[in-house]
C-alpha atoms as a PDB file:
ATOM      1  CA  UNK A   1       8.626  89.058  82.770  1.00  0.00           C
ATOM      2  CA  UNK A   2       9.898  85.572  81.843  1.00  0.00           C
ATOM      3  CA  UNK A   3      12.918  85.546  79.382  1.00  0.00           C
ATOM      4  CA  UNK A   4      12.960  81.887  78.738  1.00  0.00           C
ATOM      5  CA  UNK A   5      12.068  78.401  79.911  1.00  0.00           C
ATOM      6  CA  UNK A   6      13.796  74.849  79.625  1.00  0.00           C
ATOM      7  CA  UNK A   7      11.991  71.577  79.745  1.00  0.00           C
ATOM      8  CA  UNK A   8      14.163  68.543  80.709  1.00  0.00           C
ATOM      9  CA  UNK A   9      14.285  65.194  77.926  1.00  0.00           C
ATOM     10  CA  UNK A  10      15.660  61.909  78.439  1.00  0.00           C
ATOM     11  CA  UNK A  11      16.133  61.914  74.296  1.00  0.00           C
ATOM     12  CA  UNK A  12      17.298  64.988  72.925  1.00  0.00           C
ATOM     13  CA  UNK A  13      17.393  64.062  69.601  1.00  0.00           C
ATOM     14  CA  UNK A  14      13.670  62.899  69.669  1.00  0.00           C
ATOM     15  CA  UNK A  15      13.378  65.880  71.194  1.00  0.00           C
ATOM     16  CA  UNK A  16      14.478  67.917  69.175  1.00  0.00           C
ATOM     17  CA  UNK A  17      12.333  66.641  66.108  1.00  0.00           C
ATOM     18  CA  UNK A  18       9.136  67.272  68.226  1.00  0.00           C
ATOM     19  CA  UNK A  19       9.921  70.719  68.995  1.00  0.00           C
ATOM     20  CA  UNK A  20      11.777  71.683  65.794  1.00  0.00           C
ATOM     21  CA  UNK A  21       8.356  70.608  63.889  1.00  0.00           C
ATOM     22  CA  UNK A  22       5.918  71.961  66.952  1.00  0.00           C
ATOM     23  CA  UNK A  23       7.795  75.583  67.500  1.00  0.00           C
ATOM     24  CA  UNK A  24       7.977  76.054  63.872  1.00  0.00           C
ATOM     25  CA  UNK A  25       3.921  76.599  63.899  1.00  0.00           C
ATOM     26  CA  UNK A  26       4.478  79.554  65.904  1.00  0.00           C
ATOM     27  CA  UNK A  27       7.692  81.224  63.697  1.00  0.00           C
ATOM     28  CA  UNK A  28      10.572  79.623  66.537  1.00  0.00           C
ATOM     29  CA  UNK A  29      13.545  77.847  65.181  1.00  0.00           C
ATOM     30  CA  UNK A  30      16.309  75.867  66.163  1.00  0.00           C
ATOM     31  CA  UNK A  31      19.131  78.840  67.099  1.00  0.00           C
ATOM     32  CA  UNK A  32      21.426  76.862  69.593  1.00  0.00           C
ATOM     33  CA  UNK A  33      22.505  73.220  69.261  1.00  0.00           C
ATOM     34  CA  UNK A  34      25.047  72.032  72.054  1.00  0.00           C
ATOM     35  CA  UNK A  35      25.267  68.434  72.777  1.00  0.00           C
ATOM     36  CA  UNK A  36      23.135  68.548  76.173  1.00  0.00           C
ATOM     37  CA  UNK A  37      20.314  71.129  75.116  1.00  0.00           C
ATOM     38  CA  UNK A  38      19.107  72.817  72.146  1.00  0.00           C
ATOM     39  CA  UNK A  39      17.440  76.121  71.633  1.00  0.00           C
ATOM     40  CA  UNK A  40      14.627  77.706  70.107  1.00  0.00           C
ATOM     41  CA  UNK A  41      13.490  81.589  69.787  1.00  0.00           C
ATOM     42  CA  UNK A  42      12.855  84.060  67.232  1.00  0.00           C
ATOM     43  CA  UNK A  43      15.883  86.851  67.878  1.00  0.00           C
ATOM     44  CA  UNK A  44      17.295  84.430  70.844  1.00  0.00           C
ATOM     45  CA  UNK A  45      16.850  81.211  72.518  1.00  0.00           C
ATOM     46  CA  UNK A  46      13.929  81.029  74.280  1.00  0.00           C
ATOM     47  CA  UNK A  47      12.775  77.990  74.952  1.00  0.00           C
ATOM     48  CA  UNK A  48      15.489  75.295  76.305  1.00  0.00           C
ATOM     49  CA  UNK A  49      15.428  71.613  76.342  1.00  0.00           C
ATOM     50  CA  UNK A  50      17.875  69.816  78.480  1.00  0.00           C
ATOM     51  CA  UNK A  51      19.487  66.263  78.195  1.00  0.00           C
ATOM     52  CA  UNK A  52      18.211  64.468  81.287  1.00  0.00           C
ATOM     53  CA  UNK A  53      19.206  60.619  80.508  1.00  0.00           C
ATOM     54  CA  UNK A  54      17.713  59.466  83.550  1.00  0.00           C
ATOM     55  CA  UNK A  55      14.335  61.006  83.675  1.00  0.00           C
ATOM     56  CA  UNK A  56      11.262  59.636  84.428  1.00  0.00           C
ATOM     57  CA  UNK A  57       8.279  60.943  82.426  1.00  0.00           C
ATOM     58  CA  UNK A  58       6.726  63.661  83.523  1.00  0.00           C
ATOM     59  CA  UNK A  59       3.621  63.034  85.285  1.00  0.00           C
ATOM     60  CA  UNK A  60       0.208  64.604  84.442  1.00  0.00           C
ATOM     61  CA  UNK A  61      -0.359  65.283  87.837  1.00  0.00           C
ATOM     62  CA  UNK A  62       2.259  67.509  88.250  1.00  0.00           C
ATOM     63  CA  UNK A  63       0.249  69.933  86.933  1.00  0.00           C
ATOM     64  CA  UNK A  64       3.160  71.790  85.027  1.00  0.00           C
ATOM     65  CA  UNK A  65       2.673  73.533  82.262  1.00  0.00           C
ATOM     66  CA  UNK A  66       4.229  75.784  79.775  1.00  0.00           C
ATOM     67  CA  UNK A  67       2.237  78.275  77.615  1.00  0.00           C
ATOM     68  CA  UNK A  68       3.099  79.999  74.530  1.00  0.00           C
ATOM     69  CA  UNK A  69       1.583  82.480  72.389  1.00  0.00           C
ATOM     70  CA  UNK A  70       0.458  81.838  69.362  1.00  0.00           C
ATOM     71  CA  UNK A  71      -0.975  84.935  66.786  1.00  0.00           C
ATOM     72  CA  UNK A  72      -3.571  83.567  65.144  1.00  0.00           C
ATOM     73  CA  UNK A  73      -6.371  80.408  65.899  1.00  0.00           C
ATOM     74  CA  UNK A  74      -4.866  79.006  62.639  1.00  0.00           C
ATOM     75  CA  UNK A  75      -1.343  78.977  64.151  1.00  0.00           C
ATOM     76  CA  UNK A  76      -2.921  77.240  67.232  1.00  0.00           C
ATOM     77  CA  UNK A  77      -4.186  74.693  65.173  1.00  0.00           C
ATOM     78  CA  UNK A  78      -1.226  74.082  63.140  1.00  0.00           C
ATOM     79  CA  UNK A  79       1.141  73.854  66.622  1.00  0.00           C
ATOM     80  CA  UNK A  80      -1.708  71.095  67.683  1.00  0.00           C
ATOM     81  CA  UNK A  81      -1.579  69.223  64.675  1.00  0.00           C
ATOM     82  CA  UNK A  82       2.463  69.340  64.079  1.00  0.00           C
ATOM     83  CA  UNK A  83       2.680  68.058  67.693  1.00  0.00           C
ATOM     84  CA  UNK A  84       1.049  65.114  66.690  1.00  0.00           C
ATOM     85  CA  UNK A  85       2.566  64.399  63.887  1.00  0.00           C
ATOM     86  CA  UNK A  86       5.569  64.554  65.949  1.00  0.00           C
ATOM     87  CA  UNK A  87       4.874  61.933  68.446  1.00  0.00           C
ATOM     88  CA  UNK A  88       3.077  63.973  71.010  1.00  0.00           C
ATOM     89  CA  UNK A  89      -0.258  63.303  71.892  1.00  0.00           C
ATOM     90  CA  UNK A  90      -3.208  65.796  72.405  1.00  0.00           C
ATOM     91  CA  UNK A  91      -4.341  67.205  75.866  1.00  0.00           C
ATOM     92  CA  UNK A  92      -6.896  69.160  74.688  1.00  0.00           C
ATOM     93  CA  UNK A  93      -7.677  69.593  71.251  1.00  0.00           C
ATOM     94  CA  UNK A  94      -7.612  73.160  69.768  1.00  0.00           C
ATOM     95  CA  UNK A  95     -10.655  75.168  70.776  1.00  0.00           C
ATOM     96  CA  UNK A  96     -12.458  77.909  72.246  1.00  0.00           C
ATOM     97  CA  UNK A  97     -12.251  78.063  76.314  1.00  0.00           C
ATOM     98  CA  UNK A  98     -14.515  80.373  77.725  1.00  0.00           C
ATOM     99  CA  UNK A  99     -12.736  81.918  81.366  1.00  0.00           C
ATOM    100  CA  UNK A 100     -14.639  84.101  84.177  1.00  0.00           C
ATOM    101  CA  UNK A 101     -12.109  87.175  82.981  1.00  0.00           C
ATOM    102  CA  UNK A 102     -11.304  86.815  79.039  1.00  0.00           C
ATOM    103  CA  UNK A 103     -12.379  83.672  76.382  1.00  0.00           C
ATOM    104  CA  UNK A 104      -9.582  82.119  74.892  1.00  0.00           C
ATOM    105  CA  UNK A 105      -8.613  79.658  71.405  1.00  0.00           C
ATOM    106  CA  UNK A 106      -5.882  77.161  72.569  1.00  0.00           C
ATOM    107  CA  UNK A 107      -4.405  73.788  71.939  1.00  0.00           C
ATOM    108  CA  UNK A 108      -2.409  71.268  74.803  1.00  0.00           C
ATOM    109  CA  UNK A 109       0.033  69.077  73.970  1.00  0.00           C
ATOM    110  CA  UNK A 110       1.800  66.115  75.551  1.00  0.00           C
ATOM    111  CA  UNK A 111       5.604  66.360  74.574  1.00  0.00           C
ATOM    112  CA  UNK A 112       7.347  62.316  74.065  1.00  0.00           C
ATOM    113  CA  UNK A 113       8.584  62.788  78.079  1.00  0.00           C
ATOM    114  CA  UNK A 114       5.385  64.149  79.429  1.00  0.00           C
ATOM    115  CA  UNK A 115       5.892  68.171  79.367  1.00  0.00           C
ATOM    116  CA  UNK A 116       2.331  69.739  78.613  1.00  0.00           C
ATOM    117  CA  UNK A 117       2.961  72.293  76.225  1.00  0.00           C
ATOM    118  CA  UNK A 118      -0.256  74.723  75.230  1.00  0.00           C
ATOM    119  CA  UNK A 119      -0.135  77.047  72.334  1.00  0.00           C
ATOM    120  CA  UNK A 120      -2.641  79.958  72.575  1.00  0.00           C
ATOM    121  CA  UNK A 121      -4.502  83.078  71.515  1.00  0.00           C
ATOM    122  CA  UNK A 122      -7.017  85.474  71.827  1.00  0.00           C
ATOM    123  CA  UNK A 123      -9.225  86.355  68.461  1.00  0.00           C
ATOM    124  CA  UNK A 124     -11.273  89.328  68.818  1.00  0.00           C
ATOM    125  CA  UNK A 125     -14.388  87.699  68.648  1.00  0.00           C
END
C-alpha cells in the first residue's frame, strides 16, 4: 500500500549516522545520497530523510509515527539498541504488547529531531 516514507532533519549528516546504524538492524542500507536527502531500502529507496535547516523538533504530541517491520524479536532488539547508540533515545523499550486483535514484540525510538520511529514483529508465540 505505502511505497515509501520521508522524515524531515534539520542535520542530515547526523542524520544520516542514526539511520545508517538504526536501518541496518533490519537489512536497509544507504542506496541514494543527494545533498538534501538520503535514502534507504533493500531493492529501492524506501525510507527518505529530507534536509529541513529550519525545523523545529518534532513534538511528541504530534502523535506521528512511522513503523517498520522487523523479522525477528532479535532484530527488534538490535534496531532499539543501535538507535541508542546512535543518539536517539528510547520510547518504549523492546517488548511484548499485548492488543485486543493480535500481541505484538516492538521497540520505539526517538530519532535526534524528534521522529518516533518503531521497529516491530510478530513471533508465533
Amino acid at each position: 500500500m505505502i511505497d515509501h516514507i520521508s522524515v524531515g532533519v534539520s542535520d542530515i549528516e547526523r542524520a544520516a549516522r542514526f539511520y545508517e546504524a538504526t536501518l541496518a538492524t533490519l537489512g536497509l542500507t544507504r542506496l541514494v545520497t543527494r545533498p538534501r536527502t538520503v535514502g534507504f531500502g533493500k531493492a529501492y529507496p524506501e525510507f527518505w530523510i529530507n534536509l529541513r535547516e529550519r525545523m523545529p523538533r518534532v513534538l511528541a504530541e504530534s502523535g506521528v509515527h512511522i513503523c517498520l517491520r522487523a523479522k525477528t524479536t532479535g532484530e527488534v532488539d538490535a534496531f532499539h539498541a543501535a538507535a541508542l547508540a546512535a543518539g536517539g533515545a528510547s520510547d518504549g523499550a523492546p517488548g511484548i504488547r499485548p492488543h485486543d486483535r493480535v500481541r505484538y514484540y516492538a521497540a520505539f525510538v526517538v530519532d535526534p529531531d524528534g521522529n518516533r520511529i518503531e521497529a516491530v514483529t510478530f513471533p508465533a508465540e
